[in-house]
C-alpha atoms as a PDB file:
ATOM      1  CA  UNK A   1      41.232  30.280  51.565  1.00  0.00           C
ATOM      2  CA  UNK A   2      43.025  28.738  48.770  1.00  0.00           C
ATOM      3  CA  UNK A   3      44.152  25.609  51.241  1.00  0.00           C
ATOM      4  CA  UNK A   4      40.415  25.171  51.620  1.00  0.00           C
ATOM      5  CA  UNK A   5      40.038  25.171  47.471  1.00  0.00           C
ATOM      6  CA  UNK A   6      42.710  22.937  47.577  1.00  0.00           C
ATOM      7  CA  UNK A   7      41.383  20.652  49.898  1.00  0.00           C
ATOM      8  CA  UNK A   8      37.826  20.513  48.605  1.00  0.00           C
ATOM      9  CA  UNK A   9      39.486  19.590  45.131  1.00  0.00           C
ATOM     10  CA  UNK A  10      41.280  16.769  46.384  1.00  0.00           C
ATOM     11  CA  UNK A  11      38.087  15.588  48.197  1.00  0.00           C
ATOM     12  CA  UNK A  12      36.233  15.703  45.113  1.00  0.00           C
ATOM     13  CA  UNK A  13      38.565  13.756  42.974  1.00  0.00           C
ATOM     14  CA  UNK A  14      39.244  11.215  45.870  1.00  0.00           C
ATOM     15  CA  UNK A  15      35.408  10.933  46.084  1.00  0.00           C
ATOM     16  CA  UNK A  16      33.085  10.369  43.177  1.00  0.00           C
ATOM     17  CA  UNK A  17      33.954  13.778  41.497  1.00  0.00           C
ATOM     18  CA  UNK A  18      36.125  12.433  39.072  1.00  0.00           C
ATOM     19  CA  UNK A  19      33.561   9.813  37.922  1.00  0.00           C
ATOM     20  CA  UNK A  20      31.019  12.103  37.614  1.00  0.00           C
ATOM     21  CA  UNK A  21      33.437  14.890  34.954  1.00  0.00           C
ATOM     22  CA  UNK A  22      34.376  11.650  33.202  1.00  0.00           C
ATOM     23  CA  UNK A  23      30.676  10.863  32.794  1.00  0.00           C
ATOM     24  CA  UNK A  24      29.376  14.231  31.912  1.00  0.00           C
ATOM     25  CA  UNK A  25      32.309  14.101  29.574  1.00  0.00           C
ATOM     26  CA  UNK A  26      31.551  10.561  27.778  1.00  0.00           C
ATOM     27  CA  UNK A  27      27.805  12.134  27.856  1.00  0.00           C
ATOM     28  CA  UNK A  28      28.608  15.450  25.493  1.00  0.00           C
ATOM     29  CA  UNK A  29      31.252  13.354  23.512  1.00  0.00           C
ATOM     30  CA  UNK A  30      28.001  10.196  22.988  1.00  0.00           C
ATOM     31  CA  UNK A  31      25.832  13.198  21.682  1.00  0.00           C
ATOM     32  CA  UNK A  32      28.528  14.743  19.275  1.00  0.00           C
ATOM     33  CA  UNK A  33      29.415  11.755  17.653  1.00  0.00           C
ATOM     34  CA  UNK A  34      25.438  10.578  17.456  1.00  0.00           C
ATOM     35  CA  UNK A  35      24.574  13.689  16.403  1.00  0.00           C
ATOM     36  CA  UNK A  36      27.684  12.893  13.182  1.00  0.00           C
ATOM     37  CA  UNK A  37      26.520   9.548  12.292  1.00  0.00           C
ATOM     38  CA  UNK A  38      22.877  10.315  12.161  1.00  0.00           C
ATOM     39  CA  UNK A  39      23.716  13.103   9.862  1.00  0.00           C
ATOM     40  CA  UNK A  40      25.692  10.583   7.889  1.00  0.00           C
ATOM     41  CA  UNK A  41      22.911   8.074   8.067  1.00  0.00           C
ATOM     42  CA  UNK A  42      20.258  10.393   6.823  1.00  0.00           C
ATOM     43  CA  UNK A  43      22.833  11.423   4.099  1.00  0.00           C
ATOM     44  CA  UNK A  44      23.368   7.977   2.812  1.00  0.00           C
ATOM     45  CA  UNK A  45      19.497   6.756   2.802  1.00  0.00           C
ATOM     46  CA  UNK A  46      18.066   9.835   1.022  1.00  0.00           C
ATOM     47  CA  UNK A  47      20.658   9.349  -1.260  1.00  0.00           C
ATOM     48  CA  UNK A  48      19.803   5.794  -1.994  1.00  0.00           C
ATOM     49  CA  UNK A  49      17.734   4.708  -4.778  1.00  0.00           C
ATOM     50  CA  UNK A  50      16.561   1.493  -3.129  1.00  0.00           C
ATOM     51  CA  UNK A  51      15.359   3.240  -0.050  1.00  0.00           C
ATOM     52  CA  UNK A  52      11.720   5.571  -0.383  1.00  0.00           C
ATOM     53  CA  UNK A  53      11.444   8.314   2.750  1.00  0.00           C
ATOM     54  CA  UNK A  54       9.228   6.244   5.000  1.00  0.00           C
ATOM     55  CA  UNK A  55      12.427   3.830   4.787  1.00  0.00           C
ATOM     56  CA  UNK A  56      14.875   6.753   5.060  1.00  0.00           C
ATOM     57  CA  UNK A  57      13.092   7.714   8.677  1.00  0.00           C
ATOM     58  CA  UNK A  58      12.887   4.645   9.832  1.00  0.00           C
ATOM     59  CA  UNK A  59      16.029   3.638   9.524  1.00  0.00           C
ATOM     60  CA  UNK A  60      17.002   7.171  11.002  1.00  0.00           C
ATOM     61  CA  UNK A  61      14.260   6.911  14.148  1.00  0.00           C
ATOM     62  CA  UNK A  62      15.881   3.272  14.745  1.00  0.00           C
ATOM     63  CA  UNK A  63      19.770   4.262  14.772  1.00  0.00           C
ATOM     64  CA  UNK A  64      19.254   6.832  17.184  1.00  0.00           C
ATOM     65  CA  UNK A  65      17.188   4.964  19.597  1.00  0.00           C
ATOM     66  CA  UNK A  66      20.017   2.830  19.900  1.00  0.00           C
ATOM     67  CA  UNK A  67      22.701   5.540  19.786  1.00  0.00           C
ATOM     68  CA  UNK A  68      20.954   7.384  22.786  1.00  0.00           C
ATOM     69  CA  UNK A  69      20.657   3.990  24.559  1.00  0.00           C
ATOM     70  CA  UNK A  70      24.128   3.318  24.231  1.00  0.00           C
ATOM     71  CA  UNK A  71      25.329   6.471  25.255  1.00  0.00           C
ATOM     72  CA  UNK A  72      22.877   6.099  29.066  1.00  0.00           C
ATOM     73  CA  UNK A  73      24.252   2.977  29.260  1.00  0.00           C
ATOM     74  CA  UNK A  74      27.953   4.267  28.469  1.00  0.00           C
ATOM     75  CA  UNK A  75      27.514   7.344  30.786  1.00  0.00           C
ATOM     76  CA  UNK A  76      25.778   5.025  33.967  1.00  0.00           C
ATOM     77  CA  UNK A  77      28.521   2.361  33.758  1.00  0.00           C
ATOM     78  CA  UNK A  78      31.139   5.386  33.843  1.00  0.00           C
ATOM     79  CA  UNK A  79      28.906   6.553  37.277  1.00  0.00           C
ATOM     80  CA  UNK A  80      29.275   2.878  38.924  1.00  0.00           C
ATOM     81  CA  UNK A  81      25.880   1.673  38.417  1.00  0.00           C
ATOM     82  CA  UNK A  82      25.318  -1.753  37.688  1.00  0.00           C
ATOM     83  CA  UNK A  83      23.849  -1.652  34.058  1.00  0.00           C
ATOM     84  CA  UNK A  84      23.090  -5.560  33.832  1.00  0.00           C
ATOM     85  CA  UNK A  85      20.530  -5.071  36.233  1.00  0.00           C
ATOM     86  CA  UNK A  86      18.696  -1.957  34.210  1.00  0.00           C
ATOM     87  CA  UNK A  87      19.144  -4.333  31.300  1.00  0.00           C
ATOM     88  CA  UNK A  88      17.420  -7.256  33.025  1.00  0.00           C
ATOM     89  CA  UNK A  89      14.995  -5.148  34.081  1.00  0.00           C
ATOM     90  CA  UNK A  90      14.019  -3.223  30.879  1.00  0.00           C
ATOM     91  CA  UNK A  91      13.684  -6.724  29.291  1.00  0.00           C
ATOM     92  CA  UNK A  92      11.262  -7.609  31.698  1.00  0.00           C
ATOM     93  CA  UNK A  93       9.575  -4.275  31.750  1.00  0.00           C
ATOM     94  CA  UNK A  94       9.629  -4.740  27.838  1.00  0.00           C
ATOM     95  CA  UNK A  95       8.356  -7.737  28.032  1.00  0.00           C
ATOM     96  CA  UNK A  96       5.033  -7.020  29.753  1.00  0.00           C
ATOM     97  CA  UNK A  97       4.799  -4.459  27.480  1.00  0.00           C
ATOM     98  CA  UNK A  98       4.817  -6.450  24.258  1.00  0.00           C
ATOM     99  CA  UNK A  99       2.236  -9.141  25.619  1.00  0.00           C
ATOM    100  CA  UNK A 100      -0.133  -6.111  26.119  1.00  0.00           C
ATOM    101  CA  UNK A 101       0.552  -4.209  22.536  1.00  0.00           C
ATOM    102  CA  UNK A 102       0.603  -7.977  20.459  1.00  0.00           C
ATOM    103  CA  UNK A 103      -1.927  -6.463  17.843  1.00  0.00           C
ATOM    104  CA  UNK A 104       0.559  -2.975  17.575  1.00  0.00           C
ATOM    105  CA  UNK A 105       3.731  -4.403  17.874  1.00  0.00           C
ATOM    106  CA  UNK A 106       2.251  -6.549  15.063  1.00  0.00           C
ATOM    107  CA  UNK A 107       1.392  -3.707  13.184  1.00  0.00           C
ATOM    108  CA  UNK A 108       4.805  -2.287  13.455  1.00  0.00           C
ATOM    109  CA  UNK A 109       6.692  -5.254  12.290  1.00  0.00           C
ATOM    110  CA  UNK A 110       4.426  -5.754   9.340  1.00  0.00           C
ATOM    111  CA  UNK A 111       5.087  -1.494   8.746  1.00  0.00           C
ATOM    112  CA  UNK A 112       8.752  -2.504   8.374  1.00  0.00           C
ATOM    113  CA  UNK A 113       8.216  -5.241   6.196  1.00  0.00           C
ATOM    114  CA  UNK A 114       5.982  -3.180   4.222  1.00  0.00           C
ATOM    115  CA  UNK A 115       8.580  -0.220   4.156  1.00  0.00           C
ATOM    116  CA  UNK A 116      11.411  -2.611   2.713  1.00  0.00           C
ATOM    117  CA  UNK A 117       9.987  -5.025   0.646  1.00  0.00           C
ATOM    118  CA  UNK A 118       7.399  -2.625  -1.256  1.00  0.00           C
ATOM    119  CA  UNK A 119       4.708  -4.754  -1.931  1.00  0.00           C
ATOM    120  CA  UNK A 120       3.395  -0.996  -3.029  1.00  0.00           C
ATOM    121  CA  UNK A 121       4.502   3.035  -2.496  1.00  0.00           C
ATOM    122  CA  UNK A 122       3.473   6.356  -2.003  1.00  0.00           C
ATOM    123  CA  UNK A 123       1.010   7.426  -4.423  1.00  0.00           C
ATOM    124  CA  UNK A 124      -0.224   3.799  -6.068  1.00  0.00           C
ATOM    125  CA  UNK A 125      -3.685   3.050  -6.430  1.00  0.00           C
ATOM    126  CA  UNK A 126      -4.468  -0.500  -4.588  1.00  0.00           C
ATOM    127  CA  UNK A 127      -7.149  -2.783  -3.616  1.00  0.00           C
ATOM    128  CA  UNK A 128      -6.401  -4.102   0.121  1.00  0.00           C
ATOM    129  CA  UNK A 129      -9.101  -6.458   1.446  1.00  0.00           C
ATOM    130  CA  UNK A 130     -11.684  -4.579  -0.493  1.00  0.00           C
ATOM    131  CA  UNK A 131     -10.537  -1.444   0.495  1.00  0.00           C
ATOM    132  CA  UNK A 132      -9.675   0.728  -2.798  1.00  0.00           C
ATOM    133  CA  UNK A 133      -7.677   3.860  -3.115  1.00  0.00           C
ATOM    134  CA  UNK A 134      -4.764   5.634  -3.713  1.00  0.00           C
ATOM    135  CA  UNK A 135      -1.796   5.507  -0.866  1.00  0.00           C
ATOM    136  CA  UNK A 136      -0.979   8.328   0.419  1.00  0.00           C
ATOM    137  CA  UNK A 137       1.205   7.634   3.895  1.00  0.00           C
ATOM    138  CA  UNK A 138       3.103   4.320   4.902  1.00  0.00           C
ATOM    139  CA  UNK A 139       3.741   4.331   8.315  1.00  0.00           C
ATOM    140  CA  UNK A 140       5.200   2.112  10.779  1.00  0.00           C
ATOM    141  CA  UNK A 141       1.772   1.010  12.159  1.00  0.00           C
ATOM    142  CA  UNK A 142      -0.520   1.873   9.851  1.00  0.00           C
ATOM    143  CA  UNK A 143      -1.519   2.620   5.558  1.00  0.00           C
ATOM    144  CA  UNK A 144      -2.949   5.661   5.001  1.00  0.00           C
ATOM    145  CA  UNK A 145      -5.614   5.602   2.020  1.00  0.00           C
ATOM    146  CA  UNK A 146      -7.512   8.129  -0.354  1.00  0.00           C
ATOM    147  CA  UNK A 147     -10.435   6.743  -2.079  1.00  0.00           C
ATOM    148  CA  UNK A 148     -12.009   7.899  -5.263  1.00  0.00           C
ATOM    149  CA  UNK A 149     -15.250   9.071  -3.558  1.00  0.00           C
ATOM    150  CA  UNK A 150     -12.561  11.575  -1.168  1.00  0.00           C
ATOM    151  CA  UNK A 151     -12.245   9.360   1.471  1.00  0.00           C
ATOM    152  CA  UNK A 152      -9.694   8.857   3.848  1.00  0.00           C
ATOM    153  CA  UNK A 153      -9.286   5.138   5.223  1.00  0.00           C
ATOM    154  CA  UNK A 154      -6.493   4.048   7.731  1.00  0.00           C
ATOM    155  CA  UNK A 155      -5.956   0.355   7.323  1.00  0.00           C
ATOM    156  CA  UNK A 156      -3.414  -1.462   9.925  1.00  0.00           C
ATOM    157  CA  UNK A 157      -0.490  -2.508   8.901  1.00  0.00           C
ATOM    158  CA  UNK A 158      -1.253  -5.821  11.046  1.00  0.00           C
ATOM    159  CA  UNK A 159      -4.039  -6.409   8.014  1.00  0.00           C
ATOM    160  CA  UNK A 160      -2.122  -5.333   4.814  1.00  0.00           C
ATOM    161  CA  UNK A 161      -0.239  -8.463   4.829  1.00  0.00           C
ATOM    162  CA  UNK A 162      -2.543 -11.100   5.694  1.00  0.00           C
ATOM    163  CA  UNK A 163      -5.003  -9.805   2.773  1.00  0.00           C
ATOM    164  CA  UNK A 164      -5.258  -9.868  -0.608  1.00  0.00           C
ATOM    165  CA  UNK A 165      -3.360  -6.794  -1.920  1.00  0.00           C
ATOM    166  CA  UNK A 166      -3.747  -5.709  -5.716  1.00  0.00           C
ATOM    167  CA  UNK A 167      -1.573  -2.969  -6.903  1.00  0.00           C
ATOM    168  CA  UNK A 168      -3.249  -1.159  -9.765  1.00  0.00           C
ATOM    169  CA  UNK A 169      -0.187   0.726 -10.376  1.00  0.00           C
ATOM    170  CA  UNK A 170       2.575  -1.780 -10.141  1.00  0.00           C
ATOM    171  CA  UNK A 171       2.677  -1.780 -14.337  1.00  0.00           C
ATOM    172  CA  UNK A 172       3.025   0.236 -16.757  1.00  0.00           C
ATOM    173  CA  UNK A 173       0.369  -0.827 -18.726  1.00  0.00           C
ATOM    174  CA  UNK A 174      -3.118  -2.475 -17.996  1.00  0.00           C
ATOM    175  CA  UNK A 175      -5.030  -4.575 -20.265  1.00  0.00           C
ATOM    176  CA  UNK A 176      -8.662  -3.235 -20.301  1.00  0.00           C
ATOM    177  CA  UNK A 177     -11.532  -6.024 -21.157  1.00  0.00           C
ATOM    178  CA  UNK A 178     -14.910  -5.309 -22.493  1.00  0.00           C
ATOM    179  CA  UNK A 179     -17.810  -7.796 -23.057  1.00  0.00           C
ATOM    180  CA  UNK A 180     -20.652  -6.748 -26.091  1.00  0.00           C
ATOM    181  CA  UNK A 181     -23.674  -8.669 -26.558  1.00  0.00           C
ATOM    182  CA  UNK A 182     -24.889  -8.493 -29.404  1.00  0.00           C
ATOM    183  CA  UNK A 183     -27.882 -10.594 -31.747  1.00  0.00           C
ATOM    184  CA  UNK A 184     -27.470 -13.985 -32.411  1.00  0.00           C
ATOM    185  CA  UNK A 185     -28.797 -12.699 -35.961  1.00  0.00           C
ATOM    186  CA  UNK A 186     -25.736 -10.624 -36.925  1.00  0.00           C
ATOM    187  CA  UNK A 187     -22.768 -11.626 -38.831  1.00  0.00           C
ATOM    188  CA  UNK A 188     -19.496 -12.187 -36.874  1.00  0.00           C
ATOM    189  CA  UNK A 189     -17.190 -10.826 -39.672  1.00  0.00           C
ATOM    190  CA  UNK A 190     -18.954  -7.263 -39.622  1.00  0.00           C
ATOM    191  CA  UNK A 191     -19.416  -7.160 -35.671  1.00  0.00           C
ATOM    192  CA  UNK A 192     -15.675  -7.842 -35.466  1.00  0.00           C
ATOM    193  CA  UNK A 193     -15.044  -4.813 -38.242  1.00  0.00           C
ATOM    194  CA  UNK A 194     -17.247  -2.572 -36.467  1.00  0.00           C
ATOM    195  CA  UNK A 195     -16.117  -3.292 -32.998  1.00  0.00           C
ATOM    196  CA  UNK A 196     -12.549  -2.961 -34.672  1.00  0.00           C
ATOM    197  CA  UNK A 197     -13.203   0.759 -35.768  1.00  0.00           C
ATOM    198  CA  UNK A 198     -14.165   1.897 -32.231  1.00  0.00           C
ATOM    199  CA  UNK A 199     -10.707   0.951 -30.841  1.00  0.00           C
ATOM    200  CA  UNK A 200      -8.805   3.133 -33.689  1.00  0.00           C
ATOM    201  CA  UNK A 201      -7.484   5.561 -30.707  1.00  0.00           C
ATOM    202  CA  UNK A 202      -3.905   6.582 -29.740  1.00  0.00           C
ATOM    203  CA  UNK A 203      -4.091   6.054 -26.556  1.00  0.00           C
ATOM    204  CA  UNK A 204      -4.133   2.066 -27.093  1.00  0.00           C
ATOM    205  CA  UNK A 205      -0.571   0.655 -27.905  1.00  0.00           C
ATOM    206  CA  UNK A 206       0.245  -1.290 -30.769  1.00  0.00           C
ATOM    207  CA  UNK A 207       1.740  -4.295 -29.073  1.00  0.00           C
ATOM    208  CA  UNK A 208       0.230  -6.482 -27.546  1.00  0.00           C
ATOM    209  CA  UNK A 209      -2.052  -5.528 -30.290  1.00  0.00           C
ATOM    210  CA  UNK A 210      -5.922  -5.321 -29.555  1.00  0.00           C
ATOM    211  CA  UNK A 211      -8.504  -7.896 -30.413  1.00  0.00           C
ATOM    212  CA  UNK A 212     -11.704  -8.352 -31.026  1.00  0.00           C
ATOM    213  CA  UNK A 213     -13.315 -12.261 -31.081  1.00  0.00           C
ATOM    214  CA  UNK A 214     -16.460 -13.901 -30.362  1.00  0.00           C
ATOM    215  CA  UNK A 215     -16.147 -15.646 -26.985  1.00  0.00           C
ATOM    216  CA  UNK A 216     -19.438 -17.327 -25.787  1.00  0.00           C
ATOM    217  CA  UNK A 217     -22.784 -18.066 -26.261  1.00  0.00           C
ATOM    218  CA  UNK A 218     -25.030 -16.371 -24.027  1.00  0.00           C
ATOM    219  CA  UNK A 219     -28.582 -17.153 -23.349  1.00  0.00           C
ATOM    220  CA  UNK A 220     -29.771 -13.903 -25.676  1.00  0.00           C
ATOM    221  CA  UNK A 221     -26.875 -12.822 -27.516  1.00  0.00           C
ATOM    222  CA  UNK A 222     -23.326 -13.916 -28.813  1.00  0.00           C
ATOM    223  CA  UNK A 223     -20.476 -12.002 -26.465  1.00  0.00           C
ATOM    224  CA  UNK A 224     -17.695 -10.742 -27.742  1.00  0.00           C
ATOM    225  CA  UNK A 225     -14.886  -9.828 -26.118  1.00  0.00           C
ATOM    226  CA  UNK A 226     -12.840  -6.228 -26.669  1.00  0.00           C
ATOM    227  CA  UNK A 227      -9.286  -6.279 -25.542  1.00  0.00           C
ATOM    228  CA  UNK A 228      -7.140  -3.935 -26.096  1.00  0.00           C
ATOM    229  CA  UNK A 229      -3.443  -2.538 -23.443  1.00  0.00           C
ATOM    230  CA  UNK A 230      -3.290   0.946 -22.209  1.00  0.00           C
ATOM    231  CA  UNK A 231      -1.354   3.197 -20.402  1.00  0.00           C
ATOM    232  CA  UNK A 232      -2.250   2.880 -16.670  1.00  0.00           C
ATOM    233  CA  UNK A 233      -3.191   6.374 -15.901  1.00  0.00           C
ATOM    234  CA  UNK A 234      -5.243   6.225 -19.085  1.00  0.00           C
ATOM    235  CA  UNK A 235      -6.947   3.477 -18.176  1.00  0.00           C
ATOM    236  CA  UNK A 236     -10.674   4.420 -16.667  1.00  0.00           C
ATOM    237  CA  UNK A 237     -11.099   7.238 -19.192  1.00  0.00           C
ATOM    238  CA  UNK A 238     -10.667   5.024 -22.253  1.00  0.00           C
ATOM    239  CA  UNK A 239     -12.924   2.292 -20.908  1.00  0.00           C
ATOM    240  CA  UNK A 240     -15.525   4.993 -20.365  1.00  0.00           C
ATOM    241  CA  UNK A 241     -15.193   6.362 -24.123  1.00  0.00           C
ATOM    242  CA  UNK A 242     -14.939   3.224 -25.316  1.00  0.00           C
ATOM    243  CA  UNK A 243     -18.139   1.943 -23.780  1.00  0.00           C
ATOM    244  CA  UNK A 244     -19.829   4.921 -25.103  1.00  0.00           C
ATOM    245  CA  UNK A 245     -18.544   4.264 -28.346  1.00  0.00           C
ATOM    246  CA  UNK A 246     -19.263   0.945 -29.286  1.00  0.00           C
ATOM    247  CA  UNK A 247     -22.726   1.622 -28.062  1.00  0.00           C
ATOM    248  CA  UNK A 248     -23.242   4.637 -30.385  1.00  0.00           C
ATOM    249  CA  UNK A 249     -21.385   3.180 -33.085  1.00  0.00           C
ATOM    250  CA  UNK A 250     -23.281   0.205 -33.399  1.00  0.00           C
ATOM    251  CA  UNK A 251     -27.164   2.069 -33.074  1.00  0.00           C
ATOM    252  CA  UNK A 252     -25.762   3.696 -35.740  1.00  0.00           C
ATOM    253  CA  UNK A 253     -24.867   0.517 -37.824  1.00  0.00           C
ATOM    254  CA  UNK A 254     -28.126  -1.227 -36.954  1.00  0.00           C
ATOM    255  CA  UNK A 255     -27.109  -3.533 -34.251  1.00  0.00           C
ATOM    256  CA  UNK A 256     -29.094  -3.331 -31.188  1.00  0.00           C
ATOM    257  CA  UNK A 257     -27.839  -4.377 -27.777  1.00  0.00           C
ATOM    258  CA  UNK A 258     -30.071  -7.501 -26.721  1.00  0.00           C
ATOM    259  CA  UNK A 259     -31.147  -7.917 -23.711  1.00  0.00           C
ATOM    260  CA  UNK A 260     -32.823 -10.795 -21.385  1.00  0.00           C
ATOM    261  CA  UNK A 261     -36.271 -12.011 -22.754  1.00  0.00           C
ATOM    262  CA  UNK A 262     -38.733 -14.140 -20.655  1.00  0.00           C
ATOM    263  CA  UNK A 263     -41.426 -16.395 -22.752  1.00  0.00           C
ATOM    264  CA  UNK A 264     -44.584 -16.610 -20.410  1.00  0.00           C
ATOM    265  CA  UNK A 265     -46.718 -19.306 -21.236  1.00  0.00           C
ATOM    266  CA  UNK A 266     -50.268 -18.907 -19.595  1.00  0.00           C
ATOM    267  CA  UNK A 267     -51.653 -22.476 -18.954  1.00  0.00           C
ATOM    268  CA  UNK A 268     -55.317 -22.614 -18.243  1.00  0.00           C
ATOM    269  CA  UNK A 269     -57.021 -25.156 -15.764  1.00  0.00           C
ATOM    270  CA  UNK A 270     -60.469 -26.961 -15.582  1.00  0.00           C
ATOM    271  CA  UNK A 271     -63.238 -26.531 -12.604  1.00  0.00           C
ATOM    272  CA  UNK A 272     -64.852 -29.304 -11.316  1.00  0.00           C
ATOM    273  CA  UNK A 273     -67.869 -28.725 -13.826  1.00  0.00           C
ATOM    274  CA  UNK A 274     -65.466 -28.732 -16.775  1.00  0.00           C
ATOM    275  CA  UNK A 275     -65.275 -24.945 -17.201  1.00  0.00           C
ATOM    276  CA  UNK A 276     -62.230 -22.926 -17.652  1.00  0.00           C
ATOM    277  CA  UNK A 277     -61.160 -21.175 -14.293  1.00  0.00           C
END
C-alpha cells in the first residue's frame, strides 16, 4: 500500500501535478496580496483631499480589475496555456464589443473625466443643457439630478460634456440683478434713495458694494438696475424679499410701477355717397 502512495506521488509530480500545486499556489498568494494593495489603495484615496468618493471607487473598481486579470493570467501561464492567444482573443472579443456600446463606452470615458476634473460635485446646483437641479450621484455612465419641483433626471455622461454646463454653486457668492421700471416723471436722485433703503439687509455683503443706477430708457418707463452680492445659498430668498420690497416700498412712496400703454387712434372712412362708414 504505501509503494502504491509512493508511486502515485511520483506520477503526479512527473505529470502535470506539480504545475497544477504551483498554480493553485500563485492563485491564493495573487488574491492575498490583491486583497493588501486594494486595502492600501482605498486607504490612500479616501484619505486624499483631491480625490471625492465617486473618484475613490473608481480608482478602487479599476485596480482590481486589473489585479484579478493579472493574477488568471499569472495562474494560466503557470498551467501551460498559451496566454498570448487569450490575449489576442479578448482584444478581438473586446473589440466587437466596443463598436456595439460606442454611445456607453462614451458615457464612461466622459464619467471619468467628469470624476477627475470636477467640472462640478456632489450636492451643487447646475444647469446642464437646460436641465436644472441639484447633483446628487456622479457615476461612471451617467449624472444623477434632483430638481426643484422633486424630480429626479438621469442625464448621460456622453451629454454633460458636449453641453453647456453652469454651476450655480461653484462660488461663494452670486451677484443677484434686478430691473425696476419706474415713471419717466420721477426724479432719479430719490428713486436711487428709495431703491437704496430696500437693500439695507445683512444678508448682502459690503464689498463689492451694491448699486443702484439708471440704466436704459424703456418705451414706458426709465429702468433701473439693483445690484447687489450675496451669499449663494441665500440667494433665491433675498431676490424674492427684495422684489417684494421695492414694490411695497415704493406704493408707499408714491411711485407706481408703469406698465405698457397702447394709443389707438380710430380713423374713420368715407362711402361712396360721402357718408361716414
Amino acid at each position: 500500500m504505501p509503494e502504491a502512495i509512493i508511486q502515485f506521488l511520483q506520477n503526479f509530480i512527473a505529470g502535470t501535478g506539480l504545475s497544477i500545486v504551483k498554480a493553485a499556489a500563485l492563485f491564493v498568494a495573487g488574491l492575498v496580496v490583491t486583497n493588501l494593495v486594494v486595502a492600501l489603495v482605498r486607504k490612500f484615496t479616501i484619505k486624499s483631499n483631491q480625490l471625492d468618493n465617486a473618484a475613490s471607487v473608481f480608482i478602487v473598481s479599476l485596480v482590481k480589475v486589473v489585479l484579478y486579470v493579472l493574477v488568471v493570467l499569472v495562474v494560466l501561464s503557470t498551467l501551460g496555456v498559451e496566454t498570448a492567444s487569450l490575449i489576442a482573443a479578448f482584444a478581438a472579443v473586446a473589440l466587437a464589443i466596443s463598436l456595439g456600446l460606442q454611445n456607453t463606452l462614451a458615457s464612461l470615458t466622459n464619467g471619468i473625466l467628469i470624476i477627475f476634473t470636477k467640472p462640478f460635485k456632489q450636492g451643487d446646483y447646475v444647469n446642464i443643457g437646460g436641465v436644472e437641479g441639484t447633483v446628487k450621484a456622479i457615476r461612471l455612465f451617467n449624472t444623477k439630478l434632483s430638481t426643484p419641483d422633486n424630480l429626479d433626471v438621469i442625464v448621460p455622461n456622453n451629454d454633460i460634456l458636449t453641453s453647456k454646463v453652469i454651476n450655480y454653486s461653484a462660488m461663494p457668492l452670486r451677484r443677484l440683478d434686478l430691473t425696476v421700471p419706474v415713471p419717466y416723471s420721477t426724479d432719479v436722485e430719490s428713486i436711487k434713495a428709495l431703491l437704496s433703503e430696500c437693500l439695507q439687509d445683512e444678508r448682502i455683503v459690503s464689498l463689492p458694494a451694491p448699486m443702484c443706477r439708471l440704466s436704459e430708457y424703456g418705451s414706458s418707463s426709465l429702468n433701473y438696475l439693483v445690484r447687489c452680492w450675496v451669499p449663494n445659498g441665500l440667494y433665491w430668498d433675498l431676490r424674492f424679499d427684495l422684489n417684494e420690497r421695492i414694490f411695497t416700498h415704493l406704493k408707499n412712496n408714491g411711485v407706481e410701477i408703469p406698465f405698457n400703454q397702447l394709443d389707438v387712434h380710430v380713423i374713420s372712412e368715407k362711402n361712396t355717397n360721402g357718408e361716414e362708414a
